[in-house]
Protein backbone atom coordinates (compact mmCIF):
# COMPACT_ATOMS: atom_id res chain seq x y z
CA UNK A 1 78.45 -12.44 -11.46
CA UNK A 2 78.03 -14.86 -8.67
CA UNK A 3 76.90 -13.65 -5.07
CA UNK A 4 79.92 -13.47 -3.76
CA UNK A 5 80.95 -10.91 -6.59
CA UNK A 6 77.39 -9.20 -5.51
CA UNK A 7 78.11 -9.10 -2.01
CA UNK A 8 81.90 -7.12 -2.96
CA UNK A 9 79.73 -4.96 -5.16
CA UNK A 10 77.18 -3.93 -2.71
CA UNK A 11 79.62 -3.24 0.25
CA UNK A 12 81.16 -1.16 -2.16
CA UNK A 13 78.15 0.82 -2.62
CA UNK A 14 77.34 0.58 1.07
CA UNK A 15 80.98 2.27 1.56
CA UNK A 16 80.18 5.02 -0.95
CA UNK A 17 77.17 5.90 1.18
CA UNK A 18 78.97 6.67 4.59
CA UNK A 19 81.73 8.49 2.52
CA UNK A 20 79.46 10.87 1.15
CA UNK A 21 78.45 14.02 2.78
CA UNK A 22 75.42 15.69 0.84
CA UNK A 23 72.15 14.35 1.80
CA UNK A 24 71.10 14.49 -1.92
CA UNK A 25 73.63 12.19 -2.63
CA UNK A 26 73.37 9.95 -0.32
CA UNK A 27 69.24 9.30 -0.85
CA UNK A 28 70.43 8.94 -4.38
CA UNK A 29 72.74 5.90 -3.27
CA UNK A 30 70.64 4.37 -0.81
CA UNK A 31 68.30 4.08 -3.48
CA UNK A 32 70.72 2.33 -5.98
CA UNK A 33 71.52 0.46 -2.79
CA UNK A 34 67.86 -1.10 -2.16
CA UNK A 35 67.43 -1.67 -6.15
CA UNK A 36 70.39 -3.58 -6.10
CA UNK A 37 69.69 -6.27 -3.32
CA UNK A 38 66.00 -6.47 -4.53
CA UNK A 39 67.00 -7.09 -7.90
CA UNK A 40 70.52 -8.89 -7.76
CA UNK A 41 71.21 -10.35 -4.25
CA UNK A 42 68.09 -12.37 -4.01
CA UNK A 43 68.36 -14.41 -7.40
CA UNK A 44 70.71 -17.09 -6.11
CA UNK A 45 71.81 -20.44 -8.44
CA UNK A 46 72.81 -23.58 -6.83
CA UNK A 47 76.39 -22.49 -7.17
CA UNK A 48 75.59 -18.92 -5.29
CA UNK A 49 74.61 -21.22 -1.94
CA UNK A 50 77.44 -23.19 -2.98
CA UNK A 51 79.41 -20.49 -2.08
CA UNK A 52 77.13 -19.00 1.12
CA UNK A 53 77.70 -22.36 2.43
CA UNK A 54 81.22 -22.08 2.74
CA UNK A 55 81.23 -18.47 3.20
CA UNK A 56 84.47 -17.85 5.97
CA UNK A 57 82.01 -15.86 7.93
CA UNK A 58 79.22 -17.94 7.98
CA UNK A 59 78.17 -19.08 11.61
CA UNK A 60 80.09 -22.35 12.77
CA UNK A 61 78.52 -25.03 15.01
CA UNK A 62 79.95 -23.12 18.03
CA UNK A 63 78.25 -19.86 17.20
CA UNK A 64 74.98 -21.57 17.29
CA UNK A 65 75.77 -23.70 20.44
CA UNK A 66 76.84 -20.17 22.00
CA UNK A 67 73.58 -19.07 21.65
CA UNK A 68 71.08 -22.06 21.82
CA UNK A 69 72.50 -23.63 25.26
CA UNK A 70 74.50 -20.70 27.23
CA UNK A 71 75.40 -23.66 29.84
CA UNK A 72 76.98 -25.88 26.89
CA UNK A 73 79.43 -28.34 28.88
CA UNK A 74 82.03 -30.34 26.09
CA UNK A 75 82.97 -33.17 26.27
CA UNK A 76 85.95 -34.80 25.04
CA UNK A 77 87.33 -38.50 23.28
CA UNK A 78 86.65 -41.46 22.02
CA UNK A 79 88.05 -43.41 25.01
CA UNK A 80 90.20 -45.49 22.23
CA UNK A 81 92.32 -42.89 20.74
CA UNK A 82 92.14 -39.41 20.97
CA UNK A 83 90.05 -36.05 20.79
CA UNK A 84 89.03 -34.95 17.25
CA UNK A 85 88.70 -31.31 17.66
CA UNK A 86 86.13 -30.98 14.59
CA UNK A 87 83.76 -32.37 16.46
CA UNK A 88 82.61 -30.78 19.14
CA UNK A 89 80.07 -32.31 21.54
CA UNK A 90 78.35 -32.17 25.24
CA UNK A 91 75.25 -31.15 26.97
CA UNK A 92 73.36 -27.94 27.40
CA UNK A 93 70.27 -26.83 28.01
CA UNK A 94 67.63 -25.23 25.44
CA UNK A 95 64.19 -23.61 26.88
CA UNK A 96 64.53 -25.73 29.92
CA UNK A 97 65.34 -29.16 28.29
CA UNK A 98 68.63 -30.68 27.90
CA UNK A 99 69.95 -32.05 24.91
CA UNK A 100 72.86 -33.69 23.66
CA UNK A 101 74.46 -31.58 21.10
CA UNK A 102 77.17 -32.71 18.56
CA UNK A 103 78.22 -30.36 15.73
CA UNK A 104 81.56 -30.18 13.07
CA UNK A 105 83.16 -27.52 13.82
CA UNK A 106 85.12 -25.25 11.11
CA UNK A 107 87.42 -22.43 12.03
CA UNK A 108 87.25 -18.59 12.21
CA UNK A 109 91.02 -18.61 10.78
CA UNK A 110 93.66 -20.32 8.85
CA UNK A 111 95.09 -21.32 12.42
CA UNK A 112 92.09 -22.53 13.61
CA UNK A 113 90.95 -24.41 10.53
CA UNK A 114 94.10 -26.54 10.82
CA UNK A 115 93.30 -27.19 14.13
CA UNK A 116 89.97 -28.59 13.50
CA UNK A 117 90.94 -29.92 10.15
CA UNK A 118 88.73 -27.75 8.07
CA UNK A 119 85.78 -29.90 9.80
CA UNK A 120 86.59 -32.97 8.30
CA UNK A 121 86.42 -35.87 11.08
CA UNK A 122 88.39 -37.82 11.81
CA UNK A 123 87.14 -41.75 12.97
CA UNK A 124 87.53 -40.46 16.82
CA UNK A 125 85.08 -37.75 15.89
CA UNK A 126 82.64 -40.05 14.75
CA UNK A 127 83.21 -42.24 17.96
CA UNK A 128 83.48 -39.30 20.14
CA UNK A 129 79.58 -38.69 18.79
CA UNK A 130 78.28 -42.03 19.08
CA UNK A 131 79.77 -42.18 22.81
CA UNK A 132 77.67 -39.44 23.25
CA UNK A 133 74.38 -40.69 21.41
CA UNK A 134 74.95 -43.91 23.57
CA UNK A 135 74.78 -41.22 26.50
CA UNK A 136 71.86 -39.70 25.58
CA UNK A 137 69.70 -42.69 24.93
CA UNK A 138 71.20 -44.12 28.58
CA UNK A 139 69.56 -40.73 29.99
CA UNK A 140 66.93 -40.26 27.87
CA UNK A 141 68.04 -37.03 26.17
CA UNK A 142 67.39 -35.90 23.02
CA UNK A 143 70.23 -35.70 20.53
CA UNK A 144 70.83 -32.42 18.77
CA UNK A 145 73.14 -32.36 15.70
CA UNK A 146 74.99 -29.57 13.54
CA UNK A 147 75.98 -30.69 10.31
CA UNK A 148 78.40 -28.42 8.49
CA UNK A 149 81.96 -30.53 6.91
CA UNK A 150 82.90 -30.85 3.25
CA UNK A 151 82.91 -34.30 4.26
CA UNK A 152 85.06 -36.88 6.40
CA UNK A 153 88.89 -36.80 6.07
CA UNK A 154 90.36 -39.17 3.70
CA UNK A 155 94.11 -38.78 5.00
CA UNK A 156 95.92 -42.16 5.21
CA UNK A 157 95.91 -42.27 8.86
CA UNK A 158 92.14 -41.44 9.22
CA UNK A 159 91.97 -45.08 7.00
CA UNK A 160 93.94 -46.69 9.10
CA UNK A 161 91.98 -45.89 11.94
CA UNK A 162 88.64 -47.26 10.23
CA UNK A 163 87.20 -44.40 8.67
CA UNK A 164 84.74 -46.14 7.09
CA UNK A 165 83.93 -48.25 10.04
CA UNK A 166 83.20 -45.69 12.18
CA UNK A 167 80.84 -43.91 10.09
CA UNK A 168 78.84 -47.51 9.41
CA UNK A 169 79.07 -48.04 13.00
CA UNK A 170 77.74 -44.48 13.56
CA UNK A 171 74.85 -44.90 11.18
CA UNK A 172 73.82 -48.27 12.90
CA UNK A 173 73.62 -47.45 16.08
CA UNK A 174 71.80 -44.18 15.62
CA UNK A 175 69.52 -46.67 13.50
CA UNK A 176 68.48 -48.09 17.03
CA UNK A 177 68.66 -45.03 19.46
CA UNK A 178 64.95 -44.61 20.87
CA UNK A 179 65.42 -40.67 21.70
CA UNK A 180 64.25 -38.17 19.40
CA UNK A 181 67.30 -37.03 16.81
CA UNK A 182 67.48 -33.86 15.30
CA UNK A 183 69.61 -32.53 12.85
CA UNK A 184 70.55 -29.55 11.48
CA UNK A 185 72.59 -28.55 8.47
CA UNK A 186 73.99 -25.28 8.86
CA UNK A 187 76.75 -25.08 6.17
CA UNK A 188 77.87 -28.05 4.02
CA UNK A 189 77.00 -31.21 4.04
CA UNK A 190 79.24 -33.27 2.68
CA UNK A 191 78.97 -37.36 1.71
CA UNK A 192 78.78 -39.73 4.76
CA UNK A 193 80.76 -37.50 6.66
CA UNK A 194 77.47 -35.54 7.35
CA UNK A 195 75.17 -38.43 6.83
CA UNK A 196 76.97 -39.91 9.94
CA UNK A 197 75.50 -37.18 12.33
CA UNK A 198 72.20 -36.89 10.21
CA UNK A 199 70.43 -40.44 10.01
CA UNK A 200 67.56 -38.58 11.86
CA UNK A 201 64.09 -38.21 12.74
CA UNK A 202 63.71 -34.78 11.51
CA UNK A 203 66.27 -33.12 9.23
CA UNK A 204 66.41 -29.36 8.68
CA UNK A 205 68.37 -27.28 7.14
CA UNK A 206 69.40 -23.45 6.37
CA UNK A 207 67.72 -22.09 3.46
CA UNK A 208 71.64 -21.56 1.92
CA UNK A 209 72.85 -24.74 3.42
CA UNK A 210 74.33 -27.57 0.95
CA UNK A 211 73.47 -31.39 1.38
CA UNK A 212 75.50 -33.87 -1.23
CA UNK A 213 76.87 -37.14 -1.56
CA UNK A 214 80.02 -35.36 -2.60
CA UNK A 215 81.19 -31.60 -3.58
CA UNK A 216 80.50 -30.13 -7.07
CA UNK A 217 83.19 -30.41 -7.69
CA UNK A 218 84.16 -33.66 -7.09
CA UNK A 219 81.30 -35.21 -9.44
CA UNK A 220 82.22 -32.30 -12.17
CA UNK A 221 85.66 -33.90 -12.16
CA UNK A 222 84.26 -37.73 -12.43
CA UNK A 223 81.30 -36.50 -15.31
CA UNK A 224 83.31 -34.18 -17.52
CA UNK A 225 86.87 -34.48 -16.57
CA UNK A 226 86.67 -30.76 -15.43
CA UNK A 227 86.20 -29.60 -11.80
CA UNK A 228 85.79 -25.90 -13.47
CA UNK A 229 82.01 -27.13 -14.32
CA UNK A 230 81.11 -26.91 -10.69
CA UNK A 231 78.43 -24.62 -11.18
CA UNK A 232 77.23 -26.92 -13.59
CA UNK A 233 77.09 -29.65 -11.58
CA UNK A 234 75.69 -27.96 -8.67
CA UNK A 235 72.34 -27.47 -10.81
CA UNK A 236 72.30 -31.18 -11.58
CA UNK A 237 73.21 -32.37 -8.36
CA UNK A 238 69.96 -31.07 -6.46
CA UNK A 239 72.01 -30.30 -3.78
CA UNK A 240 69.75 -27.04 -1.98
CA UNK A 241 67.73 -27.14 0.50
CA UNK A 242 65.03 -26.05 -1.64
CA UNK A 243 66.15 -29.49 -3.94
CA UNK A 244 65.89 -31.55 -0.62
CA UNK A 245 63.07 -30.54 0.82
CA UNK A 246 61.20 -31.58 -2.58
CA UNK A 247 62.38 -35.01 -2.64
CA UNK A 248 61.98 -35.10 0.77
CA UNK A 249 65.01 -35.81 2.06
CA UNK A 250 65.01 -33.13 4.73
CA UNK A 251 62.01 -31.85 6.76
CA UNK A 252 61.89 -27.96 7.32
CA UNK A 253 63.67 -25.37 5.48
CA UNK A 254 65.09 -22.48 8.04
CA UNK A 255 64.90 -19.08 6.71
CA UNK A 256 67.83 -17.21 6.75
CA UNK A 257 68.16 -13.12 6.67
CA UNK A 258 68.93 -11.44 2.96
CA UNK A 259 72.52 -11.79 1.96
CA UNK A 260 73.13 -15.58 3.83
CA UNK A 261 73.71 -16.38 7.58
CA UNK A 262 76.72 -13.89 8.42
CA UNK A 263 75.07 -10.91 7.44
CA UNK A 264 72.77 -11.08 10.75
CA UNK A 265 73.68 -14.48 12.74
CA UNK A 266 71.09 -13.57 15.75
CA UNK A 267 68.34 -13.64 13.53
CA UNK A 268 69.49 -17.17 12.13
CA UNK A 269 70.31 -18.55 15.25
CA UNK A 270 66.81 -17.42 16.83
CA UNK A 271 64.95 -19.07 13.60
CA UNK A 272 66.88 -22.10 13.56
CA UNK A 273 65.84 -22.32 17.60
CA UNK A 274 62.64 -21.89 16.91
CA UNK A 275 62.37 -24.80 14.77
CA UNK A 276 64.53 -26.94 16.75
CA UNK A 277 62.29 -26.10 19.42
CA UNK A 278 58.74 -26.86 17.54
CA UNK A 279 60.43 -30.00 16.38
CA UNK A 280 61.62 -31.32 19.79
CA UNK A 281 57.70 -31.08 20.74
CA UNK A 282 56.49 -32.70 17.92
CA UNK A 283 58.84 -35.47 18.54
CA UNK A 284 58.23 -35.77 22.49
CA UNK A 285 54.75 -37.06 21.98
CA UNK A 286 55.88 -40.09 20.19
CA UNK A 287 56.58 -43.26 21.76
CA UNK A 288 60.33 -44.25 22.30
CA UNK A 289 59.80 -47.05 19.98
CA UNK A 290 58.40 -45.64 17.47
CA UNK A 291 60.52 -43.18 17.17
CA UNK A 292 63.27 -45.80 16.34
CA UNK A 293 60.69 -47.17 13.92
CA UNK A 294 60.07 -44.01 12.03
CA UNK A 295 63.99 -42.51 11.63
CA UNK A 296 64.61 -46.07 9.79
CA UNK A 297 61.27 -45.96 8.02
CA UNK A 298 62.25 -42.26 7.05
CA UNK A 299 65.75 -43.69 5.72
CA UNK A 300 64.68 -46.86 4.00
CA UNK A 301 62.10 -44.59 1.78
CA UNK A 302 63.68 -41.82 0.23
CA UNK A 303 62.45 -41.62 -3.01
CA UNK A 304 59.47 -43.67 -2.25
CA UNK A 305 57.20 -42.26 0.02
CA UNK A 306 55.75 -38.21 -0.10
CA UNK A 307 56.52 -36.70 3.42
CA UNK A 308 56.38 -39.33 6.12
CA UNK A 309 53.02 -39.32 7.56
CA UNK A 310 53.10 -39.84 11.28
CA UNK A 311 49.69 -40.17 11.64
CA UNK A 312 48.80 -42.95 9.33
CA UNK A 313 52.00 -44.80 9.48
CA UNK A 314 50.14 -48.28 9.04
CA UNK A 315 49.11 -47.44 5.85
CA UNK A 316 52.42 -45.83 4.16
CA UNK A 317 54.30 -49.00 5.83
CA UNK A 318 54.87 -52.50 4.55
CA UNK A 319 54.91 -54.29 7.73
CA UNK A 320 53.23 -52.68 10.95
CA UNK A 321 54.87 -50.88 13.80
CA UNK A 322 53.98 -54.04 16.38
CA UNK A 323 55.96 -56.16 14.34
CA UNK A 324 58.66 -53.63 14.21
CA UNK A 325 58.36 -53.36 17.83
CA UNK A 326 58.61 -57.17 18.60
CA UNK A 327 61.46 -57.79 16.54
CA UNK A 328 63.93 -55.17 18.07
CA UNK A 329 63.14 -56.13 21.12
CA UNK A 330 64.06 -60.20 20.48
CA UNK A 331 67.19 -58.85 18.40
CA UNK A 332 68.24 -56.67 21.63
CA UNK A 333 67.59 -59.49 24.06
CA UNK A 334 69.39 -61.60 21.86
C-alpha cells in the first residue's frame, strides 16, 4: 500500500468519524484514526515521496511566493522570444529585504497545467531567469529560487530554440553571480531542468521533495527495460532529501507537517521561510567574492568534500580564495 493508497484510506476513516453520531463510536474511530497515521502514514519509501512530490495538491511555486513576499511584482520575457509561463519570476520583499525570486510553476488544473506546460521550461524560461539573475547581481539582490519541474521540455521546438544552450548558459553565469543564491526544492526536481535554477550557495529542500538526474522512471526503463520498477529504482537512485542531504548535495532539510505539504501549506510555507530567512543571514556576512568562490567550490566537490566548511575554507581547498579572487577579476576585465 503506498501513501497515496494510505492517504484514501485514512480520509475514509476521517469521513466515517463526522458521519457517526454516538460519542462511543466516534472515540472508538478517532482512536483507530491516530493508530493509523502513527503506525502507517509516517513509514514512507522513496517511492511514497515520489508520489508526495507530485501530489496535484501539493503547494506550487506561487503558493509559496503568495505567502513569502505579499508585494511579489512578475516579470515577464526573455527579450529574444517570448514569455514561458512555467517560469515565473520578479521581485518581492521578505522580512524587509528584497529578493529576486524565480520558481517553475505547475498548475492547479488540467487547464492550467497546459498552460504552464506541466512546469517543464522552455529555453525562454531559462533566459527569462538568467535576465533576472543578471538583475539581481546589477542591484545587489539576493536571488531566491523554487525548484519544482519533472525536468526541462524536450519538445522539438524547445531544441530548436537551444534547450541545451540555455541551461549551460544558465549554469555559467550563475557560476559567476557574486549575490547570495538560494534555492529551494519544493516538489520535483528533475535533471538539468532544476539544476539550471539550483547551482547555488545553499540548497534546501522539503523533507518529501525529489532531487534526480532523471525520473524513476526514466532510469527503470534504461536499467531493466521496465518503467513498472519505478519504485525500485527510486530506492537506488538516492533521490530524497534525506539521500541528499547525506551526500551532501543539499544543505538543510525543511520539515514538512504529517501527511506531505498539502495537508497544512501555512505551516510549510512558514518553515520553509524560516530557513530561507536564517540562510539569507548566514550568507550576508560573506564577502561578494567569496561567495562566487564557494557556490563553485560547493559544485566542483560533490562527492569529495563532507559539508563545505566556511570557516576553514583554506584548508578543504586546493588553491586559496586570493587566487580565486585575482583570477576572476583578470578573466572579467578581459
Amino acid at each position: 500500500m503506498n501513501i497515496l493508497d494510505k492517504e484514501r484510506r485514512l480520509q475514509a476513516l476521517e469521513k466515517n468519524i463526522n458521519d457517526l453520531g454516538d460519542s462511543k463510536s466516534i472515540s472508538k474511530l478517532v482512536e483507530e484514526v491516530e493508530n493509523f497515521k502513527k503506525n502507517e502514514m509516517t513509514k514512507l519509501s522513496s517511492w511514497d515521496r515520489v508520489l508526495l512530490a507530485r501530489h496535484p495538491k501539493r503547494p506550487k511555486s506561487r503558493d509559496f511566493i503568495n505567502y513569502l513576499a505579499n508585494d511579489f511584482i512578475e516579470f515577464h520575457g526573455d527579450r529574444l522570444y517570448g514569455d514561458d509561463l512555467s517560469i515565473v519570476g520578479g521581485i518581492g520583499t521578505i522580512d524587509g529585504i528584497v529578493f529576486t525570486i524565480i520558481g517553475q510553476q505547475k498548475g492547479n488544473t488540467v487547464e492550467e497545467n497546459i498552460q504552464r506546460n506541466f512546469g517543464m521550461p522552455h529555453p525562454e524560461g531559462y533566459r527569462k531567469a538568467l535576465r533576472l539573475m543578471k538583475q539581481a547581481e546589477k542591484f545587489n539582490r539576493p536571488i531566491l529560487t523554487l525548484i519544482d519541474t519533472p525536468g526541462a521540455y524536450p519538445g522539438i521546438g524547445a531544441e530548436e530554440r537551444g534547450q541545451g544552450f540555455a541551461i549551460a548558459e544558465n549554469l555559467k553565469e550563475m557560476s559567476r553571480l557574486t549575490v547570495p543564491v538560494i534555492a529551494v526544492v519544493i516538489g520535483e526536481g528533475g535533471s538539468g531542468g532544476a539544476l539550471a535554477l539550483g547551482f547555488a550557495n545553499e540548497v534546501l529542500m522539503l523533507e518529501n521533495a525529489i532531487y534526480s538526474i532523471l525520473s524513476p522512471e526514466g532510469y527503470a526503463s534504461i536499467v531493466w527495460k521496465d518503467a513498472s520498477k519505478a519504485p525500485l529504482a527510486a530506492e537506488q537512485m538516492k533521490i530524497t532529501a534525506a539521500d541528499l542531504k547525506e551526500f551532501d548535495v543539499i544543505d538543510e532539510i525543511i520539515e514538512e507537517p504529517f501527511g506531505g505539504a498539502h495537508f497544512n501549506p501555512s505551516h510549510t510555507f512558514e518553515k520553509t521561510k524560516k530557513c530561507i530567512m536564517d540562510t539569507y543571514y548566514h550568507l550576508s556576512g560573506i564577502a561578494r567574492m567569496e561567495l562566487q568562490y564557494q557556490r563553485n567550490a560547493k559544485v566542483r566537490n560533490f562527492g569529495f568534500l563532507q559539508r563545505f566548511n566556511y570557516d576553514n575554507l583554506k584548508e578543504v581547498q586546493k588553491w586559496d580564495i586570493q587566487k580565486f579572487t585575482e583570477q576572476e577579476a583578470m578573466f572579467q576585465i578581459k
